[in-house]
N, C-alpha and C. Protein backbone atom coordinates (compact mmCIF):
# COMPACT_ATOMS: atom_id res chain seq x y z
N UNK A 1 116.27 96.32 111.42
CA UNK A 1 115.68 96.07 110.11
C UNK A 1 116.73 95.34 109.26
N UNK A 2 116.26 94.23 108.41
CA UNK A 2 117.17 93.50 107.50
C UNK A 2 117.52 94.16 106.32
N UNK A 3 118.58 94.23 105.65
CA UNK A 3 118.76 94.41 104.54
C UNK A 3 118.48 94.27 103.37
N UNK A 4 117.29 94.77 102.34
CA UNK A 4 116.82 94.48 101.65
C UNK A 4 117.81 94.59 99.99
N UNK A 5 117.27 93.47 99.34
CA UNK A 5 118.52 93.33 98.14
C UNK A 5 117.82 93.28 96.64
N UNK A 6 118.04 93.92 96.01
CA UNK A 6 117.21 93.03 94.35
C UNK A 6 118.52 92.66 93.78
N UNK A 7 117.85 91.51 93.41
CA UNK A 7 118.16 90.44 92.60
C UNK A 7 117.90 90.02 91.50
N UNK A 8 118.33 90.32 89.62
CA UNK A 8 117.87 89.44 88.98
C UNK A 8 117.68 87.87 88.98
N UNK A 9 116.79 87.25 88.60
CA UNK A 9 117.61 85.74 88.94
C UNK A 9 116.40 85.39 87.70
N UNK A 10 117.31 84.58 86.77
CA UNK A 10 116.49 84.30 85.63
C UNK A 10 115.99 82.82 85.74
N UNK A 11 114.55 82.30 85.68
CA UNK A 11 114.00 81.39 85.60
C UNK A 11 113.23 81.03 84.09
N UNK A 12 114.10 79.46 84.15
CA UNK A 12 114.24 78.74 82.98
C UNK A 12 113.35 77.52 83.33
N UNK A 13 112.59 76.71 82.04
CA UNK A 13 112.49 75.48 82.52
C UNK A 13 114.23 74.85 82.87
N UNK A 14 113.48 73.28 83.54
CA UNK A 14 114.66 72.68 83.96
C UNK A 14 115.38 72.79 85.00
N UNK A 15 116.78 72.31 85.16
CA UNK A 15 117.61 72.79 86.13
C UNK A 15 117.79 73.83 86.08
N UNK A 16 118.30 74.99 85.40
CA UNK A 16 118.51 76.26 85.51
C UNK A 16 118.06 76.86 86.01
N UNK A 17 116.69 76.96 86.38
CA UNK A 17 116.46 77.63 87.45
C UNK A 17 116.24 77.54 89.21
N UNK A 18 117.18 76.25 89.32
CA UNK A 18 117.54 75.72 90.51
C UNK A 18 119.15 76.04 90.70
N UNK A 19 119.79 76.01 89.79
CA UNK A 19 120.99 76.72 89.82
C UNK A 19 120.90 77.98 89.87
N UNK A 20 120.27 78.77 89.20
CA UNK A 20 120.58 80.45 88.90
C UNK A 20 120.00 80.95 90.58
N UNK A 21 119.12 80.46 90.63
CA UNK A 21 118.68 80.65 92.32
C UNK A 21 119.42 79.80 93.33
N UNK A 22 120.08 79.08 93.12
CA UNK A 22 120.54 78.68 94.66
C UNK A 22 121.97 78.58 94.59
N UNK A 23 122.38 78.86 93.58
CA UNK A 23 124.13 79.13 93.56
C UNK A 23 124.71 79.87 94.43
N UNK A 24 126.25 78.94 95.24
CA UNK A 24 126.28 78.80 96.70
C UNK A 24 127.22 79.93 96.81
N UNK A 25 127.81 80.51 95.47
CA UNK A 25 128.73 81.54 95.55
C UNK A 25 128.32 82.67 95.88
N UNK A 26 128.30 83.77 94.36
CA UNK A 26 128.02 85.04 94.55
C UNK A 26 126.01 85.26 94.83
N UNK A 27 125.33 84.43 93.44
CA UNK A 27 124.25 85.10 93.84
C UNK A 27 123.90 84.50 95.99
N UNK A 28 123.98 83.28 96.49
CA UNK A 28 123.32 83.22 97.61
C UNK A 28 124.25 84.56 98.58
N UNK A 29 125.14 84.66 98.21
CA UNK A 29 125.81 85.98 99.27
C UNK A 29 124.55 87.15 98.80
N UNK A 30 124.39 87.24 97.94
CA UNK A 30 123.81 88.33 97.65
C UNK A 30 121.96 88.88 97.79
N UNK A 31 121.46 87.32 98.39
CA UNK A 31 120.31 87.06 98.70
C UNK A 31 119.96 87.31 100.46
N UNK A 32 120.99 87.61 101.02
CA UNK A 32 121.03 87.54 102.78
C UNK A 32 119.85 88.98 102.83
N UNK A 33 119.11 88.49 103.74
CA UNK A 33 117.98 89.23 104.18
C UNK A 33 116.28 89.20 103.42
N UNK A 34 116.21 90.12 102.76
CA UNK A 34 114.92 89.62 102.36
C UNK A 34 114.84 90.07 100.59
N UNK A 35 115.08 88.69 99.92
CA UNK A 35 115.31 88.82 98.51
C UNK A 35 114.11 89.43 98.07
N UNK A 36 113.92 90.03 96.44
CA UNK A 36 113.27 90.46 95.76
C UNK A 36 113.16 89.59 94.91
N UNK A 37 112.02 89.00 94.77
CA UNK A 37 112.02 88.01 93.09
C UNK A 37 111.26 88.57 92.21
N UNK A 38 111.99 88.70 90.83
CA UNK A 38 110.57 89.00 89.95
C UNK A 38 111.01 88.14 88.82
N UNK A 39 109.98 88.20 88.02
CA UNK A 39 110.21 87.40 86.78
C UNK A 39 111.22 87.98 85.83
N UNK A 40 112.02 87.46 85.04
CA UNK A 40 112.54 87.68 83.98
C UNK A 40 111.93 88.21 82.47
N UNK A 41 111.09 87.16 82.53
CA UNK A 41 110.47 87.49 81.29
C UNK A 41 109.12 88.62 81.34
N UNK A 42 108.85 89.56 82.98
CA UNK A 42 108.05 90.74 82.88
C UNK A 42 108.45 91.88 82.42
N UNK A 43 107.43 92.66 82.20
CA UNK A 43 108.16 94.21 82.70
C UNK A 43 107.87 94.92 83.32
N UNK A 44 107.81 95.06 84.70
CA UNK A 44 107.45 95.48 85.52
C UNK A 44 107.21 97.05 85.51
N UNK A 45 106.43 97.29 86.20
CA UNK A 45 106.03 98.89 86.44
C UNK A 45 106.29 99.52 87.87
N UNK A 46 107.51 98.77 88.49
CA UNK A 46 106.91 99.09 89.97
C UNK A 46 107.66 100.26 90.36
N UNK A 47 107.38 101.12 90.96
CA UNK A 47 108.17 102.28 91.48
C UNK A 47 109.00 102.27 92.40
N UNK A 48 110.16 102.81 92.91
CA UNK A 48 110.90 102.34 94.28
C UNK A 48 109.54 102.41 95.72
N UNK A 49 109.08 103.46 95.11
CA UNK A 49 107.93 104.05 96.40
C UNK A 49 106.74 102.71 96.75
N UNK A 50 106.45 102.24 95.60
CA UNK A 50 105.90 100.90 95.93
C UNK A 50 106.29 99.58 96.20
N UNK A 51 107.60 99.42 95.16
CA UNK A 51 108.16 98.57 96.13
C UNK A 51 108.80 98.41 97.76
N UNK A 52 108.71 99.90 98.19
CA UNK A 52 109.42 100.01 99.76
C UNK A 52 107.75 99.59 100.33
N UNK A 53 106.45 100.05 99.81
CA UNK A 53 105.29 99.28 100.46
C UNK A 53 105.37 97.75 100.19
N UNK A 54 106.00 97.16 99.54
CA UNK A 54 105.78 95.94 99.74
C UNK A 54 106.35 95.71 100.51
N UNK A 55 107.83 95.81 100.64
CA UNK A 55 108.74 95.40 101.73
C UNK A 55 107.87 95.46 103.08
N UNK A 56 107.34 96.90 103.17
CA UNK A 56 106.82 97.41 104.35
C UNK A 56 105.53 96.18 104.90
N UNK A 57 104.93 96.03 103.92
CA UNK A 57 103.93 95.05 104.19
C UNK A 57 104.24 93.59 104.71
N UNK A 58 105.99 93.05 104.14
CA UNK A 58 106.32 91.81 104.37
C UNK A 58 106.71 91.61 105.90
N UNK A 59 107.37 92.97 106.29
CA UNK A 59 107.93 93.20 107.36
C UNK A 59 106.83 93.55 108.74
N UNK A 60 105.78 93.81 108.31
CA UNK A 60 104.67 94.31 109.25
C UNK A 60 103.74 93.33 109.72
N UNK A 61 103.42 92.15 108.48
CA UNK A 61 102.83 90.99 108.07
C UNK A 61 104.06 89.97 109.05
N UNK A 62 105.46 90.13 109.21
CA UNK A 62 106.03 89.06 109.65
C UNK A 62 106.17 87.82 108.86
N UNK A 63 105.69 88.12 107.09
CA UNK A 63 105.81 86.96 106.30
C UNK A 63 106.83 86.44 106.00
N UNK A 64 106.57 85.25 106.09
CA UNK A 64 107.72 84.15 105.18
C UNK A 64 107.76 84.98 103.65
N UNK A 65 106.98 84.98 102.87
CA UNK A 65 106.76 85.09 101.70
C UNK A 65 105.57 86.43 101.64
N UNK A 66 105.73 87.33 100.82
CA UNK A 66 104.77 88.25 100.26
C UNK A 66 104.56 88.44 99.03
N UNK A 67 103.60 87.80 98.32
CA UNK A 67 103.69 88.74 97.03
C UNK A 67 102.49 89.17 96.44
N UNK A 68 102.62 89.78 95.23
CA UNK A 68 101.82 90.97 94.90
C UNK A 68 100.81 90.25 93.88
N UNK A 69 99.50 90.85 94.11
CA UNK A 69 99.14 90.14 92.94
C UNK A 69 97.93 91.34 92.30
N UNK A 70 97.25 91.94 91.74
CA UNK A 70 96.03 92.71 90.89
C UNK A 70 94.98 92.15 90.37
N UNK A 71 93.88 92.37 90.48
CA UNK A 71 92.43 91.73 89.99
C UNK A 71 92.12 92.35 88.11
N UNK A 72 91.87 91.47 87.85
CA UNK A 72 91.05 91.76 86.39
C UNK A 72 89.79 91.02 86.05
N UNK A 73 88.92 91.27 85.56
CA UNK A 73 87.89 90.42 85.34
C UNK A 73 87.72 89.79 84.09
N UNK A 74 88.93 89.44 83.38
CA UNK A 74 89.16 88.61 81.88
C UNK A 74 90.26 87.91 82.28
N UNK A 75 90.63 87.57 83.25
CA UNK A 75 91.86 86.58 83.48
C UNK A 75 92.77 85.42 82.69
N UNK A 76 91.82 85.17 81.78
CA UNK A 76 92.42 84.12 80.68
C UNK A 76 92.79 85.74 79.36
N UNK A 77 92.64 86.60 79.91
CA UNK A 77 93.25 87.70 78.22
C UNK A 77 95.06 87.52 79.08
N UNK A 78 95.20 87.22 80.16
CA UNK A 78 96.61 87.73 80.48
C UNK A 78 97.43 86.62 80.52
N UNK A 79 97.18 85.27 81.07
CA UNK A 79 97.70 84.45 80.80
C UNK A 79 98.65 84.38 82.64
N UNK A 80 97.80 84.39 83.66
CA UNK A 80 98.85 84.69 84.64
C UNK A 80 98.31 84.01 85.70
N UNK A 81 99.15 83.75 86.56
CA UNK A 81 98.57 82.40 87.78
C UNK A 81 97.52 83.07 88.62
N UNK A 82 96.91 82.04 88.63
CA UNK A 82 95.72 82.44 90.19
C UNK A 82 96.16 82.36 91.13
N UNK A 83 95.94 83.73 92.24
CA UNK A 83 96.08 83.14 93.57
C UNK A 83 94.58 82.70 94.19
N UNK A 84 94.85 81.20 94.71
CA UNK A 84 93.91 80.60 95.30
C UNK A 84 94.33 81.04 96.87
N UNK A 85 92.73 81.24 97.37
CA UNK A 85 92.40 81.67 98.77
C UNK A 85 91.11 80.82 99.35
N UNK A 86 91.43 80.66 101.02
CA UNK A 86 90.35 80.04 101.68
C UNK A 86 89.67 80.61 101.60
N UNK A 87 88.72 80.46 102.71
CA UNK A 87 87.47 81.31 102.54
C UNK A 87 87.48 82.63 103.65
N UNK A 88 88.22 82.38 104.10
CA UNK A 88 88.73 83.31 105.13
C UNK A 88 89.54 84.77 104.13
N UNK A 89 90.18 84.04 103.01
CA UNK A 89 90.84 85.35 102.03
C UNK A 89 92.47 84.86 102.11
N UNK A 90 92.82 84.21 102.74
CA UNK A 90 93.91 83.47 103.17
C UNK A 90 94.88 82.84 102.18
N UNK A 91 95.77 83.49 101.35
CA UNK A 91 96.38 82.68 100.09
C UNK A 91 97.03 81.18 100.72
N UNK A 92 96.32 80.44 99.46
CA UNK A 92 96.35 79.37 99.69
C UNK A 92 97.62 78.41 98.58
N UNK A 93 97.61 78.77 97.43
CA UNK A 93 98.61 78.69 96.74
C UNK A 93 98.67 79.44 95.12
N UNK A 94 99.03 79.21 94.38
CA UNK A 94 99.54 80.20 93.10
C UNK A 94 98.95 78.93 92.04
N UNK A 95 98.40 78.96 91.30
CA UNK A 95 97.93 77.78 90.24
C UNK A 95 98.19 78.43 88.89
N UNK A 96 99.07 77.86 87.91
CA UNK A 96 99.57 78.82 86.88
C UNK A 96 98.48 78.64 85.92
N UNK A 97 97.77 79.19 84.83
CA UNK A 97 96.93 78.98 83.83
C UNK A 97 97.13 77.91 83.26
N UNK A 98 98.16 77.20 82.49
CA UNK A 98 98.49 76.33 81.78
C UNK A 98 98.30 74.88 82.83
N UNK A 99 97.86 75.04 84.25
CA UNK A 99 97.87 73.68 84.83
C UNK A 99 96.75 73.99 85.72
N UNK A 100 95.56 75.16 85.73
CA UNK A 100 94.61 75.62 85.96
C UNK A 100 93.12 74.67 86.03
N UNK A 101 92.37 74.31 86.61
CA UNK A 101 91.12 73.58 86.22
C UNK A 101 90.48 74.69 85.54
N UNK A 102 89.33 74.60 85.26
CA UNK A 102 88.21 75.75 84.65
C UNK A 102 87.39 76.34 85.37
N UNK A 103 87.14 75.61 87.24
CA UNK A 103 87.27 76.73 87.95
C UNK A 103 88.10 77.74 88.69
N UNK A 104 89.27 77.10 88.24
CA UNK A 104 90.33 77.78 88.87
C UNK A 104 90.89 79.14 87.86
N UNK A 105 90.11 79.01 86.91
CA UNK A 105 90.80 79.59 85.77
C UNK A 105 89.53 81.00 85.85
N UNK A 106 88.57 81.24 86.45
CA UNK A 106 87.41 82.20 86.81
C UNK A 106 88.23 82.93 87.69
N UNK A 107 89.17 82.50 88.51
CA UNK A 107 89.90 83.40 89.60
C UNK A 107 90.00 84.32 89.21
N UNK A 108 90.23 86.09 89.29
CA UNK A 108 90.60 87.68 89.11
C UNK A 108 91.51 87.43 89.73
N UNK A 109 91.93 87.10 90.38
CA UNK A 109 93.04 87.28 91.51
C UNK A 109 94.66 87.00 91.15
N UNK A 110 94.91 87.49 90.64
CA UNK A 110 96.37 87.22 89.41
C UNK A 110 97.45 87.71 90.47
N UNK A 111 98.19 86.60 89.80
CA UNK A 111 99.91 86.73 90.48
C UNK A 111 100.57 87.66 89.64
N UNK A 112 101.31 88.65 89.85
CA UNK A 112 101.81 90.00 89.76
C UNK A 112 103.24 89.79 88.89
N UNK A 113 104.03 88.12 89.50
CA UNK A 113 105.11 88.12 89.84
C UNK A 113 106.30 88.78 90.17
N UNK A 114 106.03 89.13 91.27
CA UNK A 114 107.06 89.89 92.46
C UNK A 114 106.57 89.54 93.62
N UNK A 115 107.68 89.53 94.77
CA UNK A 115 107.35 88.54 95.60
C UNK A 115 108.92 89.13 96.91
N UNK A 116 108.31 89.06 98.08
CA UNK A 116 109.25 89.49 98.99
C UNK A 116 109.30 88.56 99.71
N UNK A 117 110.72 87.75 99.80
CA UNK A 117 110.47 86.39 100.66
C UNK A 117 111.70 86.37 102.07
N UNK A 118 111.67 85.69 103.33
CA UNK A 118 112.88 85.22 103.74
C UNK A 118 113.83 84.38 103.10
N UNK A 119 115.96 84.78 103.16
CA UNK A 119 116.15 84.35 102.75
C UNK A 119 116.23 83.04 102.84
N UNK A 120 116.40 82.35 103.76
CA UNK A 120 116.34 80.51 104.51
C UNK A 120 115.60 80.22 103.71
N UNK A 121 113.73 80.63 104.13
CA UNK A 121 112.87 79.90 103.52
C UNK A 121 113.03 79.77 101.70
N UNK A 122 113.43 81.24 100.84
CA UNK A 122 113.44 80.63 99.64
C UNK A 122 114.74 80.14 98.97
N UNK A 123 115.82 79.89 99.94
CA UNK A 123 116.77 78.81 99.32
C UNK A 123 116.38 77.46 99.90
N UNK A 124 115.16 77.19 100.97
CA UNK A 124 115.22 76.18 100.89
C UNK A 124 114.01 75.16 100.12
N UNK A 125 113.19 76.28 99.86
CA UNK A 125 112.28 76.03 98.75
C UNK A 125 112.38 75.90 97.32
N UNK A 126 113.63 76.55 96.98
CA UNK A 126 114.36 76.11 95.80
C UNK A 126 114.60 75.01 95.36
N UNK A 127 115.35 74.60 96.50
CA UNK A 127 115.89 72.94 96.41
C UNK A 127 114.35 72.18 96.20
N UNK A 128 113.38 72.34 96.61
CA UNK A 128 111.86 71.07 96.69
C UNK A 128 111.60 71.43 95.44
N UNK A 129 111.75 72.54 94.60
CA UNK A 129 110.71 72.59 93.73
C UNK A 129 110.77 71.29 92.48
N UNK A 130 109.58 70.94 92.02
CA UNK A 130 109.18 69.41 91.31
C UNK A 130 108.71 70.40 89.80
N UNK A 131 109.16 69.73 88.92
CA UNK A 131 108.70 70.23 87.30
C UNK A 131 107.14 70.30 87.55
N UNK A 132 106.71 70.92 86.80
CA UNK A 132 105.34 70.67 86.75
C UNK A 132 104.71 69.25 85.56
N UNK A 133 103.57 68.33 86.07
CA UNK A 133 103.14 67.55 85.49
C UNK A 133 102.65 68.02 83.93
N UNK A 134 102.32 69.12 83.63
CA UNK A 134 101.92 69.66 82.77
C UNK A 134 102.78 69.85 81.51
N UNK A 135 103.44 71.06 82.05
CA UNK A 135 104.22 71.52 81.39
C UNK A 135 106.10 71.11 81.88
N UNK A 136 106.49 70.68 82.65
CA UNK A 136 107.82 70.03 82.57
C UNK A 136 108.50 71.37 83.36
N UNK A 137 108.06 73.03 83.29
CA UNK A 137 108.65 73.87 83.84
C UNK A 137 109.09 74.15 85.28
N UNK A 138 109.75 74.26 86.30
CA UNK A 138 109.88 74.72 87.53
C UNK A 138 108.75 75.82 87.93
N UNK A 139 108.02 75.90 88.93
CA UNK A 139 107.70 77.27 88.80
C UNK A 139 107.92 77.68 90.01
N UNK A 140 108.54 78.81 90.20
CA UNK A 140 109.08 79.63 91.53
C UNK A 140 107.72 79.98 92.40
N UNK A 141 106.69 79.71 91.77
CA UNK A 141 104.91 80.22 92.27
C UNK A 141 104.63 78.83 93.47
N UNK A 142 105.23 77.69 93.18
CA UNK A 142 104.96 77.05 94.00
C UNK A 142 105.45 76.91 95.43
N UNK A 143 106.51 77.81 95.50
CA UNK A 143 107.15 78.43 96.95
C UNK A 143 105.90 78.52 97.92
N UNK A 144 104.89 79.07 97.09
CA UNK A 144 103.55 80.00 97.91
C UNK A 144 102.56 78.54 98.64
N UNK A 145 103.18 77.60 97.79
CA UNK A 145 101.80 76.55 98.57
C UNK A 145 102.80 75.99 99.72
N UNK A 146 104.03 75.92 99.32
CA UNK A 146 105.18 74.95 100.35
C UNK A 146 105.07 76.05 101.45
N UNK A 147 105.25 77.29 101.11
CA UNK A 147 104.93 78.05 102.60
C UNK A 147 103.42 78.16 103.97
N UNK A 148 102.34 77.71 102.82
CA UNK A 148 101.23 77.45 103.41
C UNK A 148 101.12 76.08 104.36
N UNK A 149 101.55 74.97 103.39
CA UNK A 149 101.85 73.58 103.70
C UNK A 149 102.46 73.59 105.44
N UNK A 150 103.43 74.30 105.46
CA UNK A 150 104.70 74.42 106.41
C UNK A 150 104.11 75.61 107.66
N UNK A 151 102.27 75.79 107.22
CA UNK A 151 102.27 77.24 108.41
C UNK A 151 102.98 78.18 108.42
N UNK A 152 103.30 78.80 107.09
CA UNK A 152 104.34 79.97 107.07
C UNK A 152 102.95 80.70 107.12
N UNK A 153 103.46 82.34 107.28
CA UNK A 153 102.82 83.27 106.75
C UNK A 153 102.99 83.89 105.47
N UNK A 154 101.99 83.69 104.83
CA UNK A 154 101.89 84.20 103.56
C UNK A 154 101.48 85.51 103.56
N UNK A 155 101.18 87.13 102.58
CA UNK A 155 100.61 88.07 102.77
C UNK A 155 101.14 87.97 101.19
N UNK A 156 99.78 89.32 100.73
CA UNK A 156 99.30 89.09 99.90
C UNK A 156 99.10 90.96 99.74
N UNK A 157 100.16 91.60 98.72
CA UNK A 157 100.16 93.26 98.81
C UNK A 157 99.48 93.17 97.16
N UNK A 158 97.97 94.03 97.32
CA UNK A 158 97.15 94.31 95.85
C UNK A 158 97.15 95.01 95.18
N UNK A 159 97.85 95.29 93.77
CA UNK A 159 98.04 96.51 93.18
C UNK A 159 97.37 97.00 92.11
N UNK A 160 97.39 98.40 92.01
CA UNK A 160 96.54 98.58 90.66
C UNK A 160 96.95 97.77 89.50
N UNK A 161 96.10 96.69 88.52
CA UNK A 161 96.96 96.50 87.01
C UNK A 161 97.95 97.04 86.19
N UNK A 162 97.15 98.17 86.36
CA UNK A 162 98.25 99.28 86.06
C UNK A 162 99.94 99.29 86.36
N UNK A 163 100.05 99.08 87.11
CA UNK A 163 101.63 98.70 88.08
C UNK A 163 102.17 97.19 87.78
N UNK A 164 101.50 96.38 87.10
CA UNK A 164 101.39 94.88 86.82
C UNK A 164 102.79 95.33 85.84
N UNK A 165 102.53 95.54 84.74
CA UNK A 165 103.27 95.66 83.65
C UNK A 165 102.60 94.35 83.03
N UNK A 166 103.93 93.80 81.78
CA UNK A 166 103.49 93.01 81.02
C UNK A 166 103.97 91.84 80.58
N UNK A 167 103.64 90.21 81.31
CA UNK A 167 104.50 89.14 81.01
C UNK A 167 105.10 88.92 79.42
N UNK A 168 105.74 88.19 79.28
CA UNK A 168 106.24 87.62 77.78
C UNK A 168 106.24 86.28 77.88
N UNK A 169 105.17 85.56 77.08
CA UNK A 169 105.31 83.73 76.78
C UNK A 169 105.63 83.45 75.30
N UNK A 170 105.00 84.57 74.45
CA UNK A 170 104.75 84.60 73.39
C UNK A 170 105.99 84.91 72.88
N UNK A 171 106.47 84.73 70.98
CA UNK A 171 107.35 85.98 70.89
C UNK A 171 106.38 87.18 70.12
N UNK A 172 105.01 86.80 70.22
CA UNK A 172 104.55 87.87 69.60
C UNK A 172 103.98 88.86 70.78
N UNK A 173 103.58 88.16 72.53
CA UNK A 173 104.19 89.54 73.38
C UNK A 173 105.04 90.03 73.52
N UNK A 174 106.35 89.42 73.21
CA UNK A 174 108.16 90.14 73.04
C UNK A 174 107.79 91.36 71.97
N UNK A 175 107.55 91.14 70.76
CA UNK A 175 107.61 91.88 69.54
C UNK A 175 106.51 93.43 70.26
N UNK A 176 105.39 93.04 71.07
CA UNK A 176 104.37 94.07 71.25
C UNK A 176 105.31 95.08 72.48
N UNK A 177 106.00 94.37 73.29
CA UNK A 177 106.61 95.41 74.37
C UNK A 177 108.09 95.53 73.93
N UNK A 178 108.70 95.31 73.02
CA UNK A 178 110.08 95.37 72.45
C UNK A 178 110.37 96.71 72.66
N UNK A 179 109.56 97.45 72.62
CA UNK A 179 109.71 99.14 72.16
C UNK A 179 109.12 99.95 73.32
N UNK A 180 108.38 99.09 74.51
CA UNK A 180 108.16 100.08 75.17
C UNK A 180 109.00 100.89 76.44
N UNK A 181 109.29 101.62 76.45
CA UNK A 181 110.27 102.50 77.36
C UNK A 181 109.70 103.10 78.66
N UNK A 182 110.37 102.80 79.78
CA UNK A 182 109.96 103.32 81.32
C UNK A 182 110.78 104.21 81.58
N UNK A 183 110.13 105.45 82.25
CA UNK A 183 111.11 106.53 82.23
C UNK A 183 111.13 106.79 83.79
């Protein structure tokens, strides 16, 4: 069994978040085996006990990439990427809201952001990632289509909302979770 590691790694528009992730020093030493990504700007709810099921799932799955995502049926109240699937159920790639069509934007199928990847594949997906046409940002979500593209295995672990926690774009979502405490 590989060594599993968490990692903050803060994603910025721009370069910064091609540096903060692929820096050749301390953080890539510290990425060997199967990194943990989550967002910076969430707050996650996840328990050790659920995150060892994800692992468990990445490792059972044989994925390149795993990540988590929860259904809601108001998807534009959260503001969070779709995962697009064939028809088979098959994640197909991550489409963020802000660069969403309006059927893509009906999706329930929300990206979680957390994500259990190999390390090779996501330092070398680091390096490809392209700003978005939209918005100018990097997004680490597009790992999920370059792994499809490439015949990786993708898997896809579903959690209650509940366990989601709560992104920050806003500073008036900063100001609403400023105060909330996980015990």
């Amino acid at each position: 069994m590989h060594e599993t590691t968490t990692v903050g790694i803060i994603l910025t528009a721009g370069k910064a978040t091609r540096f903060k992730v692929s820096d050749r020093n301390k953080t890539a030493s510290l990425l060997r085996g199967k990194p943990l990504v989550q967002y910076g700007d969430h707050l996650m709810h996840y328990t050790p006990d659920l995150m060892q099921k994800i692992i468990a799932k990445h490792q059972a799955m044989q994925a390149t990439v795993t990540l988590v995502a929860a259904r809601f049926d108001q998807p534009d109240a959260l503001a969070c990427g779709r995962i697009i699937t064939n028809e088979e159920g098959a994640v197909q790639a991550i489409i963020e809201q802000k660069d969403a069509s309006p059927e893509e934007r009906q999706v329930t199928l929300l990206n979680a952001g957390f994500y259990c990847s190999e390390y090779e594949f996501l330092t070398q997906a680091i390096h490809q990632l392209e700003p978005s046409v939209t918005t100018g940002e990097y997004y680490v979500t597009d790992i999920i289509g370059m792994a499809v593209a490439t015949q990786k295995t993708v898997a896809c672990y579903e959690v209650p909302l509940a366990a989601v926690g709560s992104g920050v774009n806003t500073t008036e979502q900063l100001a609403a979770i400023e105060n909330i405490s996980i015990d």
